[in-house]
Protein backbone atom coordinates (compact mmCIF):
# COMPACT_ATOMS: atom_id res chain seq x y z
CA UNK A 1 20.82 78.94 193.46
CA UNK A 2 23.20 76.92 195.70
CA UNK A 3 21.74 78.24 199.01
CA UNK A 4 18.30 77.05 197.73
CA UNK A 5 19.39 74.08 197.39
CA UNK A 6 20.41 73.21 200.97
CA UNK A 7 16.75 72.23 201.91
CA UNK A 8 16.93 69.51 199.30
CA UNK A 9 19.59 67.12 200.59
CA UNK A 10 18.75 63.74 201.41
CA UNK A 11 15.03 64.66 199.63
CA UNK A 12 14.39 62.65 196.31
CA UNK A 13 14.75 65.55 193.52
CA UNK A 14 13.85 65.52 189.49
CA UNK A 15 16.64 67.31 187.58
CA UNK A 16 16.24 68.15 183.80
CA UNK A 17 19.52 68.82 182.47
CA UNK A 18 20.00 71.50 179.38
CA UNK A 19 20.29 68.49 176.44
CA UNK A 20 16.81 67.60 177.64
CA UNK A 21 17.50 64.77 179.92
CA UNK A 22 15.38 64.05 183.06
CA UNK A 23 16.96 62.18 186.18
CA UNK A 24 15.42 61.24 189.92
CA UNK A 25 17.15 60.34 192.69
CA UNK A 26 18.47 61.39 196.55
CA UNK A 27 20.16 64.66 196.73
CA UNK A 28 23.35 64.10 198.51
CA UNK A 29 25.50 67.41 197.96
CA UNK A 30 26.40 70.08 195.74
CA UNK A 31 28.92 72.65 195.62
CA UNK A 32 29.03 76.29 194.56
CA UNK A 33 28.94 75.65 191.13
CA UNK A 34 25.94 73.55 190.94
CA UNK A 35 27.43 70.13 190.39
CA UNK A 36 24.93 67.82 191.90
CA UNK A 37 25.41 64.63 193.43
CA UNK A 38 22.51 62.16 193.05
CA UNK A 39 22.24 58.76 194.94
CA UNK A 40 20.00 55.56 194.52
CA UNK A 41 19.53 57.90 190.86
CA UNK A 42 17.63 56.75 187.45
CA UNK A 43 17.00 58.16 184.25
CA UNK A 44 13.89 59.10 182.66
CA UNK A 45 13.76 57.83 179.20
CA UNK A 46 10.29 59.19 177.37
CA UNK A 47 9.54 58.20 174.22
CA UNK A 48 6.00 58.51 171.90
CA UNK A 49 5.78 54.81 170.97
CA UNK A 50 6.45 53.25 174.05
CA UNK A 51 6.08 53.91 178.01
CA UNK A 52 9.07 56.00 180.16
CA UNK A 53 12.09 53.78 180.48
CA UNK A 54 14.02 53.92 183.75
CA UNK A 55 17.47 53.39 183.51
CA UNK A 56 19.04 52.67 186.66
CA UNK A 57 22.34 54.69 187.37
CA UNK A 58 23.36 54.67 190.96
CA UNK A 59 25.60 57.43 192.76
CA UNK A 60 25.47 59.89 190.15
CA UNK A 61 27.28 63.24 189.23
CA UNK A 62 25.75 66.01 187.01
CA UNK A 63 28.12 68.95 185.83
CA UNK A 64 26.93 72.12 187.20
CA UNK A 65 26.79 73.68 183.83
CA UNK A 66 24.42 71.36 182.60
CA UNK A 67 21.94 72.00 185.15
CA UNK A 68 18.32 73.91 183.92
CA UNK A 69 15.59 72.84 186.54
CA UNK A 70 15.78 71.53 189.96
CA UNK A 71 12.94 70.58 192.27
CA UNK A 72 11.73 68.53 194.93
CA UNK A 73 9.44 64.90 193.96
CA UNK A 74 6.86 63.80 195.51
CA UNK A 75 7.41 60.22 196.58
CA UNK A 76 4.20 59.70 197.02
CA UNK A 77 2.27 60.97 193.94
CA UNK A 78 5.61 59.58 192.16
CA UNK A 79 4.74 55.61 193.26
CA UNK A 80 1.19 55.62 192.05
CA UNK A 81 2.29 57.20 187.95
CA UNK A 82 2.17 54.59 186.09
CA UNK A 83 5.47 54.95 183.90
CA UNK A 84 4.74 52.34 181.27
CA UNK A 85 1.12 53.58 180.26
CA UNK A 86 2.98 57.40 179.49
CA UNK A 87 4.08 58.38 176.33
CA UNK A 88 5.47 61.60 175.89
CA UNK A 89 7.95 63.52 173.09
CA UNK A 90 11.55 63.62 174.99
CA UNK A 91 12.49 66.91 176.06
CA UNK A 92 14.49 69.12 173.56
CA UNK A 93 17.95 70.56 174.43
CA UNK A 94 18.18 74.25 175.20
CA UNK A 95 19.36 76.32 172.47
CA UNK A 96 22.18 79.31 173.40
């Protein structure tokens, strides 16, 4: 997985994380164990009874280990969602 991700520094990326979280930002590096570092990052908050919630975070580091889906955004189809009309149930944690 780590040579795949070479093509997606400096590229905005989504990254759902295996307790169900969601987080956006600038790829900036990575290592051989997946940790990912994420720049100019937010998380994506959903929720059923209100629109997504973006909480601002920064430079950002996710653990390798709690990595489950990484892929490229596109910044363009991204800037015309509308975030506060979308409800959605949050994601649900992988279970091992």
């Amino acid at each position: 997985m780590a040579s795949g991700l070479e093509s997606y520094v400096n590229h905005t990326v989504s990254i759902i994380t295996a307790d169900g979280r969601n987080f956006i930002g600038t790829l900036k590096g990575f290592d051989q164990t997946i940790n990912l570092i994420l720049d100019e990052s937010h998380e994506r908050v959903y929720s059923l009874s209100q629109g997504v919630e973006q909480v601002v975070l920064g430079l950002h580091i996710i653990r390798g280990d709690n990595v489950a889906i990484v892929g490229e955004l596109d910044d363009g189809m991204d800037s015309r969602l509308d975030l506060g009309s979308i409800r959605a149930e949050p994601i649900t944690s992988v279970a091992h």
